[in-house]
Protein backbone atom coordinates (compact mmCIF):
# COMPACT_ATOMS: atom_id res chain seq x y z
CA UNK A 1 85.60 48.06 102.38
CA UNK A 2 86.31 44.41 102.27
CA UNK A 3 89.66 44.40 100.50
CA UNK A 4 91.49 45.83 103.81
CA UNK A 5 90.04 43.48 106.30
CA UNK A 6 90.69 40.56 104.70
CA UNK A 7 94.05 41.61 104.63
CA UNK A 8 94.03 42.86 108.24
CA UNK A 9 92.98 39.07 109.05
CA UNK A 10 95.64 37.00 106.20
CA UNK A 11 98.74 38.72 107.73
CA UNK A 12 98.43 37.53 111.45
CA UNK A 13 97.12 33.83 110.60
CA UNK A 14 100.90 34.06 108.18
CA UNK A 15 102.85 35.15 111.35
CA UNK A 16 101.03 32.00 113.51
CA UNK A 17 101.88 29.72 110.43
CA UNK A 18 105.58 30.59 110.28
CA UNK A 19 105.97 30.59 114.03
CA UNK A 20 104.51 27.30 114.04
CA UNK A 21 107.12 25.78 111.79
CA UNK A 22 109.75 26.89 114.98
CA UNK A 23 109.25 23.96 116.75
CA UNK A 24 106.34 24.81 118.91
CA UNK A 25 104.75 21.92 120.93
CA UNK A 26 101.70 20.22 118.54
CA UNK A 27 102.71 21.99 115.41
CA UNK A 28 103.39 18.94 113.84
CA UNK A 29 105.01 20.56 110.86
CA UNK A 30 107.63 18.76 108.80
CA UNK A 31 110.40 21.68 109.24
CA UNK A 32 109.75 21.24 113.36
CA UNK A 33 113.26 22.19 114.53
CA UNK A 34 113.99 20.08 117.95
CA UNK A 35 116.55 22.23 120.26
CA UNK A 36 120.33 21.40 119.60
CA UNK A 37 121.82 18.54 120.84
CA UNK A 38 123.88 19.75 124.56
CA UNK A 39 127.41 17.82 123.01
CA UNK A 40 129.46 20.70 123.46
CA UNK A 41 132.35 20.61 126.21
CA UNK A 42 131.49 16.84 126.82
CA UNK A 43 133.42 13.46 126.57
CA UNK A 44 132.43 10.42 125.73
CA UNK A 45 133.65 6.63 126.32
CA UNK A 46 132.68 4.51 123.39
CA UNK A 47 130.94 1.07 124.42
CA UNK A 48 130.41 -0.49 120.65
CA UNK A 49 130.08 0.10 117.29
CA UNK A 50 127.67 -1.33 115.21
CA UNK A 51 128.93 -1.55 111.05
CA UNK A 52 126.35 -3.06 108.62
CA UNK A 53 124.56 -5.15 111.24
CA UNK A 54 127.87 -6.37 113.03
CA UNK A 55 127.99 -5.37 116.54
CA UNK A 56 132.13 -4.73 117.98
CA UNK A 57 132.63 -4.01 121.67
CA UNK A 58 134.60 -1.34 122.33
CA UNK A 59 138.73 -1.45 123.39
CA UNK A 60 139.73 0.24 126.31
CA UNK A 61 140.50 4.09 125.31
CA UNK A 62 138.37 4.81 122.85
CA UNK A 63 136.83 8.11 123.33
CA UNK A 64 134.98 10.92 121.87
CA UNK A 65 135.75 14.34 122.94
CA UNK A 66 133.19 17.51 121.37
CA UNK A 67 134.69 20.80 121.90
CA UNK A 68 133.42 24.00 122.39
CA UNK A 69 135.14 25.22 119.09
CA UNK A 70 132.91 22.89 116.42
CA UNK A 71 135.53 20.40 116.66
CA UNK A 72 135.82 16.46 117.89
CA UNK A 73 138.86 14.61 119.09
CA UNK A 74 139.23 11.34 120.26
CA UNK A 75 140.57 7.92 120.44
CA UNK A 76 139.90 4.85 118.48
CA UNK A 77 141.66 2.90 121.36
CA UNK A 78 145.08 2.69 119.27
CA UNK A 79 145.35 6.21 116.82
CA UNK A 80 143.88 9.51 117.83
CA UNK A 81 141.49 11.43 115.21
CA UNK A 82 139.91 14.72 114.86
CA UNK A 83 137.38 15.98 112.88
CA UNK A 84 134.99 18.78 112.31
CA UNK A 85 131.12 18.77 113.63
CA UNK A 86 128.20 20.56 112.93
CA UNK A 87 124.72 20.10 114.87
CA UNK A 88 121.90 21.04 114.24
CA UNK A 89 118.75 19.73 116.14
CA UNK A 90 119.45 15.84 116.42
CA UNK A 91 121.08 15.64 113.51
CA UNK A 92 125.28 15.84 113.64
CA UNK A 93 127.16 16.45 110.11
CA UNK A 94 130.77 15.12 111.06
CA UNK A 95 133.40 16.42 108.21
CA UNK A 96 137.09 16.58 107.66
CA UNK A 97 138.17 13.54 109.17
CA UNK A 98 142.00 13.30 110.19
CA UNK A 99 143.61 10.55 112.15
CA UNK A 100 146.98 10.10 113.22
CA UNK A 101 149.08 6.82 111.23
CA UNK A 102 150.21 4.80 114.20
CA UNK A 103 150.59 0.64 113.49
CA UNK A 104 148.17 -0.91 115.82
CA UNK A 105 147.31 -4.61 117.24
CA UNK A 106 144.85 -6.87 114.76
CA UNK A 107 142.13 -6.34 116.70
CA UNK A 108 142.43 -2.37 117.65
CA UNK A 109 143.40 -2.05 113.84
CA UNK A 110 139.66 -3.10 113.12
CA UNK A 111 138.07 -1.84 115.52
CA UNK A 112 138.94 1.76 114.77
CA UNK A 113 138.57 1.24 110.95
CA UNK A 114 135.07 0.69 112.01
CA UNK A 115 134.45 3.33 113.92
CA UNK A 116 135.92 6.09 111.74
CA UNK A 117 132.96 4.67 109.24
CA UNK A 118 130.46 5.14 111.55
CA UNK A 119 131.31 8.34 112.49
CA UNK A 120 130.79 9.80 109.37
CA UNK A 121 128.60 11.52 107.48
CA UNK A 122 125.22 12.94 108.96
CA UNK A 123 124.09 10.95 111.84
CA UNK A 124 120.83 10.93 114.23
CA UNK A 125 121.76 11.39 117.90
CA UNK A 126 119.51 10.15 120.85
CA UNK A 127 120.85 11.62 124.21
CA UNK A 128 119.06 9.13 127.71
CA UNK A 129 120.80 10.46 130.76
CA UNK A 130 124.48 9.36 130.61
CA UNK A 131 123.57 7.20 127.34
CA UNK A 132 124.29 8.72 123.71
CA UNK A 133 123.40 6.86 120.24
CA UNK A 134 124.90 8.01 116.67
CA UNK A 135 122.82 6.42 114.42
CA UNK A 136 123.68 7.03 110.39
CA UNK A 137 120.38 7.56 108.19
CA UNK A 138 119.98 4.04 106.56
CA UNK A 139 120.02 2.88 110.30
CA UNK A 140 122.87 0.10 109.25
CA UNK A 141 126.05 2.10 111.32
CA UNK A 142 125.31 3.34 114.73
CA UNK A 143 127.81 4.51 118.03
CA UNK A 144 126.84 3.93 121.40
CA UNK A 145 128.74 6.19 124.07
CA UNK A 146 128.25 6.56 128.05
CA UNK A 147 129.34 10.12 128.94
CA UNK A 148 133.13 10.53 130.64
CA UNK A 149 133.03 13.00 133.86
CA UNK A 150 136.14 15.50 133.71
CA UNK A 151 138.94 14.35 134.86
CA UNK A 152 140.94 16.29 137.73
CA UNK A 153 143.95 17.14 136.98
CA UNK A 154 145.90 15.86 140.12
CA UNK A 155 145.06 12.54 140.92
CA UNK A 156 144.49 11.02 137.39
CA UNK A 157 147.35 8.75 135.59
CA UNK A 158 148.07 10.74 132.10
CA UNK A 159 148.89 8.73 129.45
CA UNK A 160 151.48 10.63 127.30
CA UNK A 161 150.15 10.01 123.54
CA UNK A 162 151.71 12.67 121.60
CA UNK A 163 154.15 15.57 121.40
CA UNK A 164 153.73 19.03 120.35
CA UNK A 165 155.79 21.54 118.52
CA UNK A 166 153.92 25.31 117.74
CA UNK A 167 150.61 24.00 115.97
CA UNK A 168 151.66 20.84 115.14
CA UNK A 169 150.49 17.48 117.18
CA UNK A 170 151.99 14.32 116.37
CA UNK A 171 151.71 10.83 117.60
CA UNK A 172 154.21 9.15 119.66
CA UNK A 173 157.57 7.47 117.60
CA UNK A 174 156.45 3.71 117.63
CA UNK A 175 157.53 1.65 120.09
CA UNK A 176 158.71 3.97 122.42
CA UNK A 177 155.38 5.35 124.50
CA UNK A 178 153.63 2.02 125.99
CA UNK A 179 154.60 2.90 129.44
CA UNK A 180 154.47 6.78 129.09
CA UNK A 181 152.42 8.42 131.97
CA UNK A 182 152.20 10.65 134.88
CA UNK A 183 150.07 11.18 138.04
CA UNK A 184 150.35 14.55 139.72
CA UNK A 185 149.74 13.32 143.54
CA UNK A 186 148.18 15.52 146.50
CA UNK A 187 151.66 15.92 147.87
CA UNK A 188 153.19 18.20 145.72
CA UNK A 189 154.88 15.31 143.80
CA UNK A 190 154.93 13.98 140.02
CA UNK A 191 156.08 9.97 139.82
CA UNK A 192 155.31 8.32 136.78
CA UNK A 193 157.52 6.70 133.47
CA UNK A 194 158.63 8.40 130.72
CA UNK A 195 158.98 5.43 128.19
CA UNK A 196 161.67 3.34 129.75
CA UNK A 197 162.42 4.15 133.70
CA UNK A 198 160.46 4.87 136.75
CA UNK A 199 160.74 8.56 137.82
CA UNK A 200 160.08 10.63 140.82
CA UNK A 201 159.97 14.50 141.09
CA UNK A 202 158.62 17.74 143.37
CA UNK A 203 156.05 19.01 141.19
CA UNK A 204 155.46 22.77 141.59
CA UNK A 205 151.57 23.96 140.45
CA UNK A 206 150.32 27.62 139.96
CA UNK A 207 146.44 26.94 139.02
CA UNK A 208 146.46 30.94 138.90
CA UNK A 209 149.10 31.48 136.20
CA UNK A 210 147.95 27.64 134.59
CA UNK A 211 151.40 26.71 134.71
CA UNK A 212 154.00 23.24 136.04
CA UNK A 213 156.90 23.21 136.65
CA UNK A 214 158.94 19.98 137.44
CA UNK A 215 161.55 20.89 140.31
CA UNK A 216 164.59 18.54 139.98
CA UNK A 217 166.85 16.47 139.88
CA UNK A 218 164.73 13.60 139.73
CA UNK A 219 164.97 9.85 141.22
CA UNK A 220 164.69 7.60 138.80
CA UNK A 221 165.53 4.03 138.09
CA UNK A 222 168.18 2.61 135.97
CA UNK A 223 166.66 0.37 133.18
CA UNK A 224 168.03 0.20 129.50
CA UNK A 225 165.46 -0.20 127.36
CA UNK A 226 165.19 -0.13 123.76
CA UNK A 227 166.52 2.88 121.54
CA UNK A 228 163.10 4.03 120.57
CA UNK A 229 162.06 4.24 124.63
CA UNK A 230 165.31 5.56 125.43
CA UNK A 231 164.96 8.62 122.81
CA UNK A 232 161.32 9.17 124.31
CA UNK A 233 162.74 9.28 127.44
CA UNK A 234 165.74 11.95 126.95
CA UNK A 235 163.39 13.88 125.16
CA UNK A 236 160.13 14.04 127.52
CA UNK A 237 162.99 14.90 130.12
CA UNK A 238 164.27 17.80 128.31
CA UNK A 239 160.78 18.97 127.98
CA UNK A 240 160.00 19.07 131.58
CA UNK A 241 163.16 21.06 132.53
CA UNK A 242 161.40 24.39 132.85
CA UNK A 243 157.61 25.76 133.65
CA UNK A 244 155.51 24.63 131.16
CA UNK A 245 151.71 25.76 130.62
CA UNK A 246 149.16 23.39 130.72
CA UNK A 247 145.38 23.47 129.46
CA UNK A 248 143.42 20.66 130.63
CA UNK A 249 140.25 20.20 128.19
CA UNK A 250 138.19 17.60 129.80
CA UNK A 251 139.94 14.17 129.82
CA UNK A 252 143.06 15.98 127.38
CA UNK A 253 145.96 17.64 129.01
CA UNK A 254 148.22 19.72 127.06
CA UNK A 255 151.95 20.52 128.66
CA UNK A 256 153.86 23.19 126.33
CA UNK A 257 157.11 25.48 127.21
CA UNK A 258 158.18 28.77 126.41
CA UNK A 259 158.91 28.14 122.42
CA UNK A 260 155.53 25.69 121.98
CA UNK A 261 157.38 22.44 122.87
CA UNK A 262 155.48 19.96 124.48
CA UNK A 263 153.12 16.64 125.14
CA UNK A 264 149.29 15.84 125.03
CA UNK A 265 148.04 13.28 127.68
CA UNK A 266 144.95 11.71 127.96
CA UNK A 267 143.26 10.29 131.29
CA UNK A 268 143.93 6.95 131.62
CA UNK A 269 140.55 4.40 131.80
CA UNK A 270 139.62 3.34 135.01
């Protein structure tokens, strides 16, 4: 009966054919998917960005940051911006863009105008060791990043960018956070400036319970400054008067008290 073998033989070859189209090595199908891009929990220093042909060097700051949640966060070197991120194979589809609305230098201004463009859109990634390139699909925009090791969480200067009240992040009040940062040293003390003066405190740190807590009074100096430091100041003060939980994301540090008061700080470049 001829019939049933020939269907005996059709219905493996149909299995090999559609396991072929998996990605298996010398299928050479055009639906070969390549394994996903490894871009989750990583950070990434952008070196240039390349806009219709024109080539810009990077500021210092600007970062990249893909979480493990489908999300990206980073820096332009001036504004911070978020967005949502979907790979698949090589191929990232970056979505609902958001950036925070902070005035920045000439140069900085430009520079992350042309960056947001570039990361846009569906975009072919090429991951070499430490090197990764975001290239759009007409080949005219295209990112190149160098991959940022974690940062520890004593030892590293923390630039304070933003504050944070319940699920709300916003930028820092302009004008008042050039000189914002903190190192948390070795010896069990925080020193750093809040926006105007110098300050020096006993830092207490449970790593168990993921919580610091700022043991006072503090030495500080005794600058004026201007009113939008000075505000910046009282208030990052008031903020550290109590335990607060932190959550340390890679090169991000996020310091919130009881009622979901806090700050974001980002590692400083080297």
């Amino acid at each position: 009966m001829p019939k049933p073998r020939a269907l005996v033989v059709l219905v493996p070859l149909l299995l090999l054919t559609a396991c072929g189209t998996e990605g298996g090595a010398g299928s050479g199908g055009a639906d070969t998917v390549s394994p996903d891009l490894p871009l989750a929990g990583t950070a990434w220093k952008v070196e240039a960005v390349t806009v219709d042909g024109r080539r810009s060097a990077a500021p210092d700051g600007a970062l990249v940051d893909f979480q493990e949640n489908g999300r990206v966060s980073g820096n332009g070197g001036c504004n911070a911006f978020g967005a949502a991120v979907a790979v698949r194979g090589d191929t990232l589809t970056v979505t609902d863009q958001q950036v925070t609305a902070m005035a920045c230098a000439d140069d900085r201004g430009a520079f992350e105008t042309e960056l947001l463009e570039a990361f846009s859109g569906p975009l072919k990634g090429t991951l070499k060791g430490d090197a990764l390139r975001l290239t759009s699909a007409d080949g005219r925009n295209d990112l190149e990043l160098t991959a940022e090791p974690a940062a520890p969480l004593r030892g590293t200067t923390w630039k304070i960018d933003g504050l944070v009240e319940g699920d709300t992040a916003s930028s820092l009040p302009d004008g008042s956070g050039a000189k914002a940062r903190f190192v948390l040293g070795s010896d069990g003390r925080v020193t750093g400036n809040l926006g105007c003066n110098n300050f020096s405190a006993t830092a207490r740190l449970d790593e168990k319970a993921r919580t610091l807590t700022v043991e006072g009074p503090a030495a500080t100096t005794r600058m004026m400054c201007t009113s939008p430091q000075m505000k910046l100041e009282t208030k990052l003060y008031e903020l550290l008067d109590g335990p607060l939980t932190y959550r340390l994301n890679h090169r991000t540090l996020t310091l919130t008290d009881a009622s979901g008061e806090g700050l974001t700080a980002t590692a400083a470049a080297r």
